[in-house]
C-alpha atoms as a PDB file:
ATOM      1  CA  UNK A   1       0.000   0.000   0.000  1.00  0.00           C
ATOM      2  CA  UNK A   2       3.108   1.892   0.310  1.00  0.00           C
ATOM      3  CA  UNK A   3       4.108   1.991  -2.551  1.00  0.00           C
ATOM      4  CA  UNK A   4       0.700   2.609  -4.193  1.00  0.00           C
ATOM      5  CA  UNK A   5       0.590   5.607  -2.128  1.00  0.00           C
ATOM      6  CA  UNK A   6       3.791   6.910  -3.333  1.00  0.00           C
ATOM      7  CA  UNK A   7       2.588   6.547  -7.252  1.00  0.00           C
ATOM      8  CA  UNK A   8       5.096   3.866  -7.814  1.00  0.00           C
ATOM      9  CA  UNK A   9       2.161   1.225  -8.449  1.00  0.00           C
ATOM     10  CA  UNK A  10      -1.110   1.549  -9.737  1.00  0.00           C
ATOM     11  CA  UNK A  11      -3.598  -0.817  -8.211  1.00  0.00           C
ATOM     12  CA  UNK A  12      -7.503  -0.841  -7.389  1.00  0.00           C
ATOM     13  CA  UNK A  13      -8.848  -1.417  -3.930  1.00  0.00           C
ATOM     14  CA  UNK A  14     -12.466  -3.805  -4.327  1.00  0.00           C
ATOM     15  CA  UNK A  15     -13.346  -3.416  -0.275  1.00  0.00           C
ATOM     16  CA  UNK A  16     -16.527  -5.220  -1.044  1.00  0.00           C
ATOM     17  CA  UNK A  17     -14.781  -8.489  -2.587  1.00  0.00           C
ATOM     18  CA  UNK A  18     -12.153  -7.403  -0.730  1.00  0.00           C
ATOM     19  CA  UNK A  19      -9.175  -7.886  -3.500  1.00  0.00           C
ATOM     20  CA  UNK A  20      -6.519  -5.539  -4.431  1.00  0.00           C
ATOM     21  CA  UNK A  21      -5.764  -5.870  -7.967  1.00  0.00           C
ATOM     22  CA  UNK A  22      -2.415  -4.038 -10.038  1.00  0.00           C
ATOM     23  CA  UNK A  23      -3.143  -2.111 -13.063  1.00  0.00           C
ATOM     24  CA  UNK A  24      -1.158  -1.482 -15.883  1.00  0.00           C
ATOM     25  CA  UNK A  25      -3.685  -0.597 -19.114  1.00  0.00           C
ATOM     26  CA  UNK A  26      -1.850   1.902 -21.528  1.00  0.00           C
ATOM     27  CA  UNK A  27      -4.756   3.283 -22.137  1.00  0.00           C
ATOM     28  CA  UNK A  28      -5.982   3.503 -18.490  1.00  0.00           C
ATOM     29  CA  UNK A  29      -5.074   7.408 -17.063  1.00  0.00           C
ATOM     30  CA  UNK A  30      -4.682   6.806 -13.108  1.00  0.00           C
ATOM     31  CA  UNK A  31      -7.430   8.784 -11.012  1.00  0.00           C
ATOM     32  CA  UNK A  32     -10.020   8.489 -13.374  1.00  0.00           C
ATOM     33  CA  UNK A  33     -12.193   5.798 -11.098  1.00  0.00           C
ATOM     34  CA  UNK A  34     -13.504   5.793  -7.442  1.00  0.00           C
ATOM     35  CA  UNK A  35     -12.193   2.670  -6.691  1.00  0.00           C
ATOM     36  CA  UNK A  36      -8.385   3.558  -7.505  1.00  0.00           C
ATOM     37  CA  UNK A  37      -6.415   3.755  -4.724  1.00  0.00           C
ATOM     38  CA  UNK A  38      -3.376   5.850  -6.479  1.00  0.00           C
ATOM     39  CA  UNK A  39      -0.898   8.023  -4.909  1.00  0.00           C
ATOM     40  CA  UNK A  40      -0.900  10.746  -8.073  1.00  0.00           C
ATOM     41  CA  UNK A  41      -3.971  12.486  -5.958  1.00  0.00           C
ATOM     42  CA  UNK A  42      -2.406  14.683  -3.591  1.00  0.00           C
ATOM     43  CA  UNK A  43       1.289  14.064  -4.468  1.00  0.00           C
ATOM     44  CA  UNK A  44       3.578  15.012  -7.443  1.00  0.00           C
ATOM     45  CA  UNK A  45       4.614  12.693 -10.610  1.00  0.00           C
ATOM     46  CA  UNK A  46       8.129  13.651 -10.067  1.00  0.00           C
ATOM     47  CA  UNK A  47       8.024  11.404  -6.643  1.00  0.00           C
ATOM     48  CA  UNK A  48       7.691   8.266  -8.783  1.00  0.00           C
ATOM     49  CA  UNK A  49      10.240   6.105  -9.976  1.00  0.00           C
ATOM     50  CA  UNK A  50       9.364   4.907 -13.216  1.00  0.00           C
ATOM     51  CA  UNK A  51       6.109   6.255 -15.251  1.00  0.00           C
ATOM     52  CA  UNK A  52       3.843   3.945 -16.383  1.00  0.00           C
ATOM     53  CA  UNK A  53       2.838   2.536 -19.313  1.00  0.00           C
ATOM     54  CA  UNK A  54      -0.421   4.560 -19.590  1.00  0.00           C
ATOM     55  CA  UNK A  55       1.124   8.078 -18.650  1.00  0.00           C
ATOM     56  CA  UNK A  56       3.968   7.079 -21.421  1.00  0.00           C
ATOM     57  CA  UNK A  57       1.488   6.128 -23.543  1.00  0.00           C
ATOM     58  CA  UNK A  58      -0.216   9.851 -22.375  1.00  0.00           C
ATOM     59  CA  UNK A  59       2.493  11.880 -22.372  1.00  0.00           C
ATOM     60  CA  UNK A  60       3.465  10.238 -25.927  1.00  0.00           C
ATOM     61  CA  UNK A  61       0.067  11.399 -27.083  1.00  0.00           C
ATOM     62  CA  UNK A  62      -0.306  14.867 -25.577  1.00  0.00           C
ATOM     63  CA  UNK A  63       2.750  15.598 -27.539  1.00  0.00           C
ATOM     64  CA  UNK A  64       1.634  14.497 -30.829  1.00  0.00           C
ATOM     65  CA  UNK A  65      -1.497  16.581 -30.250  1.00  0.00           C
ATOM     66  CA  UNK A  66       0.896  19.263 -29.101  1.00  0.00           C
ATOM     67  CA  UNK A  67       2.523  18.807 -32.532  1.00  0.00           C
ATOM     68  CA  UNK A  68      -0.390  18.374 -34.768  1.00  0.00           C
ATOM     69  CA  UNK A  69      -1.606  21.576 -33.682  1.00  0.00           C
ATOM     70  CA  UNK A  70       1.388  23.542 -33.949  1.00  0.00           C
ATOM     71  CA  UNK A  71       1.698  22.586 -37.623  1.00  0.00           C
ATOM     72  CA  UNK A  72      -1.891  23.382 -38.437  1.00  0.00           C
ATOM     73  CA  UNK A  73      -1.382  26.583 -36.834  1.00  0.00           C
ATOM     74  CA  UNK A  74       1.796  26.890 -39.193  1.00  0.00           C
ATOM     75  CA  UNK A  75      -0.184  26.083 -42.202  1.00  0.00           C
ATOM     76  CA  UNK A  76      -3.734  27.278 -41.724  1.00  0.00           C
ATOM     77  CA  UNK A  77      -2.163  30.275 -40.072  1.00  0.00           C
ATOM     78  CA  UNK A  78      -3.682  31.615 -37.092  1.00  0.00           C
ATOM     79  CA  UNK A  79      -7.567  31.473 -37.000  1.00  0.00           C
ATOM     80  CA  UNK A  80      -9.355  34.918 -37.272  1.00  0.00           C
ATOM     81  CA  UNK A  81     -11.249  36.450 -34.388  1.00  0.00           C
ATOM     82  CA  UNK A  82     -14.940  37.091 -34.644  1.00  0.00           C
ATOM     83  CA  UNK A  83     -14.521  40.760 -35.306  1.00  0.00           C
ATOM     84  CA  UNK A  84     -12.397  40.024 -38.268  1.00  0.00           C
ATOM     85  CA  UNK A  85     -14.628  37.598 -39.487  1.00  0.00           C
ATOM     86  CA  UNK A  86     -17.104  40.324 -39.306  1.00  0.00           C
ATOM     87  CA  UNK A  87     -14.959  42.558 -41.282  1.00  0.00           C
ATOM     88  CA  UNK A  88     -14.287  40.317 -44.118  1.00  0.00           C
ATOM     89  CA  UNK A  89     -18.397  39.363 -44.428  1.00  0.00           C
ATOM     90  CA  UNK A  90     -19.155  42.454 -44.571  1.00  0.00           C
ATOM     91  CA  UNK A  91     -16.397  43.460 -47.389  1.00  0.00           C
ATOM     92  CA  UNK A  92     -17.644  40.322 -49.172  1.00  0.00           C
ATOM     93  CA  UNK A  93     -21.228  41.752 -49.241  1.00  0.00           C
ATOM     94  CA  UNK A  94     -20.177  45.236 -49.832  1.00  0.00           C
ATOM     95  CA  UNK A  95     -18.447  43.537 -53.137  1.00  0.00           C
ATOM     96  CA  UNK A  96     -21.426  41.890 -53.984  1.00  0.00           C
ATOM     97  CA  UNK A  97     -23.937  44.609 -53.597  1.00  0.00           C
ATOM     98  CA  UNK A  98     -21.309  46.904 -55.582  1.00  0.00           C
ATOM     99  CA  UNK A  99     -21.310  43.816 -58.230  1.00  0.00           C
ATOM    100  CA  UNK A 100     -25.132  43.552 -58.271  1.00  0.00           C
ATOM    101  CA  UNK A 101     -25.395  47.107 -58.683  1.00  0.00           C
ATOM    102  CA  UNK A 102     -22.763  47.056 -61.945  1.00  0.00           C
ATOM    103  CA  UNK A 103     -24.602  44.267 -63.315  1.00  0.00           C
ATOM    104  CA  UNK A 104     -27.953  46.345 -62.228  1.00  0.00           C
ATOM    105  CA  UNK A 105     -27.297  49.353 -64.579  1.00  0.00           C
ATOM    106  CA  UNK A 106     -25.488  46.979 -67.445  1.00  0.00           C
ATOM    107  CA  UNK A 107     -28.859  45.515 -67.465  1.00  0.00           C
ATOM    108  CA  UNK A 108     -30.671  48.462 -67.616  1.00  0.00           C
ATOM    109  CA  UNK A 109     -28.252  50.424 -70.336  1.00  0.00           C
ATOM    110  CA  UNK A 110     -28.597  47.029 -72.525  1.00  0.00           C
ATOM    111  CA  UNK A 111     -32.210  47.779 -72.017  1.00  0.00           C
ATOM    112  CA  UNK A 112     -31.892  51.633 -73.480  1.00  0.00           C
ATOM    113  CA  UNK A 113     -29.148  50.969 -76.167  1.00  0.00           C
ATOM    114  CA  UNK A 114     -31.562  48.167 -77.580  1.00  0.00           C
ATOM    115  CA  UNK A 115     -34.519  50.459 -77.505  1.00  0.00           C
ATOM    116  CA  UNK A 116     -32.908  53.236 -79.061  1.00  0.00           C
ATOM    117  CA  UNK A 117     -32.081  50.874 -81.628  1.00  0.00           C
ATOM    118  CA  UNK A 118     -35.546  50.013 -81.997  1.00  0.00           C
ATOM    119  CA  UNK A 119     -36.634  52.985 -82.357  1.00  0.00           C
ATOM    120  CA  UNK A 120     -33.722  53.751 -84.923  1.00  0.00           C
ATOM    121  CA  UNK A 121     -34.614  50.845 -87.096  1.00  0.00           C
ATOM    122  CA  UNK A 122     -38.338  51.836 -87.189  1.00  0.00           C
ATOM    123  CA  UNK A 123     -37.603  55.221 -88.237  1.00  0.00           C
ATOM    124  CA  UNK A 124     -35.285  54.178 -90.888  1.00  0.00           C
ATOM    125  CA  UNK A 125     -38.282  51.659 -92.220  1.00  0.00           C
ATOM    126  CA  UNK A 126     -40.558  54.722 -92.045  1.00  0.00           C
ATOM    127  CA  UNK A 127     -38.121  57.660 -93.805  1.00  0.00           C
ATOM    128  CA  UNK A 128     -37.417  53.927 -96.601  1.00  0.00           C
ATOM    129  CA  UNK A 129     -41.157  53.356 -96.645  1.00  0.00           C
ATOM    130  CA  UNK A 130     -41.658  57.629 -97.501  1.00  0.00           C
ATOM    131  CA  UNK A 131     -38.915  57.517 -99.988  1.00  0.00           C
ATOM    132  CA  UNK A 132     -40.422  54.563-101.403  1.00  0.00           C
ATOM    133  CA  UNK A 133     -43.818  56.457-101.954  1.00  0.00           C
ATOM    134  CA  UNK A 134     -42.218  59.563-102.753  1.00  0.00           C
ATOM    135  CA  UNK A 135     -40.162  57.910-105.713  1.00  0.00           C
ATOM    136  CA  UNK A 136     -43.378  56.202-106.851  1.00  0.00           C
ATOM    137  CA  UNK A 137     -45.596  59.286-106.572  1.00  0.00           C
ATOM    138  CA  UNK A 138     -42.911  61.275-108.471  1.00  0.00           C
ATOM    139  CA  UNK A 139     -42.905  58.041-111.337  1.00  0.00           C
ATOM    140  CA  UNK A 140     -46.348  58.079-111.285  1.00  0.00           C
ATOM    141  CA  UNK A 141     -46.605  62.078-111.528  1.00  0.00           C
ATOM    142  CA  UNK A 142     -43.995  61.828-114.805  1.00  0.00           C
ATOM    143  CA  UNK A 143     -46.020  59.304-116.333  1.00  0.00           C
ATOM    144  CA  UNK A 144     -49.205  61.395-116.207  1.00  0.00           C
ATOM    145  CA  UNK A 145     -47.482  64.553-117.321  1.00  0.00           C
ATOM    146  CA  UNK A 146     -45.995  62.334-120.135  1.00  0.00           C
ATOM    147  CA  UNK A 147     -49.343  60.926-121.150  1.00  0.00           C
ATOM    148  CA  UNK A 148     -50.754  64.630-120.736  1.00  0.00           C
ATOM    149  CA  UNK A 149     -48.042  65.778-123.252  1.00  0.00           C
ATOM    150  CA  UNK A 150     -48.639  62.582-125.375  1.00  0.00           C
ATOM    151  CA  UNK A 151     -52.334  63.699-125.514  1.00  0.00           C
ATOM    152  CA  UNK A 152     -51.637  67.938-126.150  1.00  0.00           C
ATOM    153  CA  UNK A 153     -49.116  66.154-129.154  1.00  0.00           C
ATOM    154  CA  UNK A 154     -52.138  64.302-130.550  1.00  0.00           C
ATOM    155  CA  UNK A 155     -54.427  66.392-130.316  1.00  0.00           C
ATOM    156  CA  UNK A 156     -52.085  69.049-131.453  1.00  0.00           C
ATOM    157  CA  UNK A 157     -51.697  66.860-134.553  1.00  0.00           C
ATOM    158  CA  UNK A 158     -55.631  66.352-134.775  1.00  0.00           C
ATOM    159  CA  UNK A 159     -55.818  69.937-135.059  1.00  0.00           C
ATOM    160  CA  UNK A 160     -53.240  70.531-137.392  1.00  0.00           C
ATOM    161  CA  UNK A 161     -54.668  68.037-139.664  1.00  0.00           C
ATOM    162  CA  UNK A 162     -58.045  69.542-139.084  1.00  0.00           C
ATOM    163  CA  UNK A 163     -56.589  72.995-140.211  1.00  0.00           C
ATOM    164  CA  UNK A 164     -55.022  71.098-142.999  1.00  0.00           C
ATOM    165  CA  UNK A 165     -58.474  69.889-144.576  1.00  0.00           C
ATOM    166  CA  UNK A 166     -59.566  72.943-144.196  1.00  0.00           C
ATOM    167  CA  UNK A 167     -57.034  74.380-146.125  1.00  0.00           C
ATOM    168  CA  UNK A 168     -57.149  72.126-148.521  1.00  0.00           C
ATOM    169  CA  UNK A 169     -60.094  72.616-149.356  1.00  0.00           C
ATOM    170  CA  UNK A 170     -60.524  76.282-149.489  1.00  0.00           C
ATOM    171  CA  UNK A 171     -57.725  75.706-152.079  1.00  0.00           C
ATOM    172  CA  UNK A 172     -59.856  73.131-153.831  1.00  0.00           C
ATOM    173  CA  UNK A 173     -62.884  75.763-154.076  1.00  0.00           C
ATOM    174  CA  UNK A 174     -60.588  78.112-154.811  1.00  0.00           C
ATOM    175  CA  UNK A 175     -59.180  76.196-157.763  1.00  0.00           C
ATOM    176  CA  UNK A 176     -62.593  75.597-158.437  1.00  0.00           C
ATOM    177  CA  UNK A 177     -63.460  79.052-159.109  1.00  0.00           C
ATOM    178  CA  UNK A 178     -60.593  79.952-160.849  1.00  0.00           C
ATOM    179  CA  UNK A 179     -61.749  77.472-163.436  1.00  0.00           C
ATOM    180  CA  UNK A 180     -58.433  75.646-162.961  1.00  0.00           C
ATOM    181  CA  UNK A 181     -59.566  72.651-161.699  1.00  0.00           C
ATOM    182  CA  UNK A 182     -63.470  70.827-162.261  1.00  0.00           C
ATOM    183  CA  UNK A 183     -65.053  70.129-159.311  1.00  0.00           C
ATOM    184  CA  UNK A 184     -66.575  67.007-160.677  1.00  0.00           C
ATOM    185  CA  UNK A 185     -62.805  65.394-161.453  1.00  0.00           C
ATOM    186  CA  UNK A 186     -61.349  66.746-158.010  1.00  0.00           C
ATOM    187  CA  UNK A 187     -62.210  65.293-154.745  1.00  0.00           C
ATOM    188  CA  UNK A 188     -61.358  67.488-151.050  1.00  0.00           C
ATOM    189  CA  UNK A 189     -59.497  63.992-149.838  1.00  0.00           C
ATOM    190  CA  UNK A 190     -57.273  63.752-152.804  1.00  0.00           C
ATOM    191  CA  UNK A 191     -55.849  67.082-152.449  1.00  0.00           C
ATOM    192  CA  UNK A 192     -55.110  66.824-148.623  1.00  0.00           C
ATOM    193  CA  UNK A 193     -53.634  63.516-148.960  1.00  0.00           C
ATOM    194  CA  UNK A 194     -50.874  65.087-151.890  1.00  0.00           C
ATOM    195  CA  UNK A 195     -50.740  67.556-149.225  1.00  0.00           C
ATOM    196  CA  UNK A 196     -50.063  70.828-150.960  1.00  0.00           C
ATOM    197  CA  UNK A 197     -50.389  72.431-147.929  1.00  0.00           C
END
């Protein structure tokens, strides 16, 4: 009991079966049951004279914890506080409300460039469309004054050969008078088709 007081063995007390029973589980850590009658409470571990296999086993592990953490520190670099994390959320929305807002008026001047150009393309049909009709009136307006001058040469040319008969045969009568000509042998149509006149 001695020597389980001093820490040197670990060893479990069962008053009710009344055993005493040594213990020496690596993976047991001394003072973590009732029934353990260990020396570690109260004392130091520097009074023992060997550690045991668990608190090697312990110790062993603490340090590769120890370790691990150290190099994730190292590589992760050290983890922000809640304020910074703050900071940077609230960057990262400012950006994005920023971006929204670009995207916002690219929408919106997409929207005005492609209804100006709507509007451009229908009044280039319309001033096409007017030309259009303004070239055809204008054809149409040459053809009627050419058929109007067509007509004034026709019936310019009626007239003259209206004029013509007459002529013809006032010179006929005339003849006629004269006793140059006998009106039985001489016809009006004859002498306007020779056409003295």
């Amino acid at each position: 009991m001695g020597c389980a007081r001093r820490g040197e063995l670990n060893i479990r007390v069962d008053h009710k079966d009344g055993s005493i029973t040594f213990i020496d589980d690596a993976f047991a850590v001394s003072g973590d049951e009732s029934a353990v009658a260990s020396s570690s409470r109260g004392q130091s571990r520097e009074s023992t004279i060997q550690p045991s296999l668990a608190e090697n086993v312990h110790t062993r592990l603490s340090g590769i914890a120890y370790s691990l953490h150290n190099a994730i520190l190292l590589l992760d670099g050290p983890k922000p506080s809640q304020e910074e994390k703050l900071k940077t959320l609230f960057v990262q929305v400012e950006a994005e409300r920023k971006a929204l807002q670009t995207k916002r008026a690219l929408v919106a001047r997409r929207r005005e460039l492609l209804s100006e150009l709507t509007v451009r393309k229908e009044k280039e049909e319309s001033s096409r469309r007017a030309e259009i009709k303004a070239r055809e009136k204008e054809e149409q307006t040459k053809r009627q004054r050419e058929e109007a001058r067509k007509r004034e040469i026709e019936l310019a040319r009626k007239q003259i050969e209206a004029v013509r008969k007459d002529e013809a045969k006032k010179y006929a009568q005339t003849l006629v008078v004269k006793g140059i000509l006998k009106a039985n042998d001489i016809q009006v149509g004859i002498i306007a088709d020779i056409g003295f006149l």
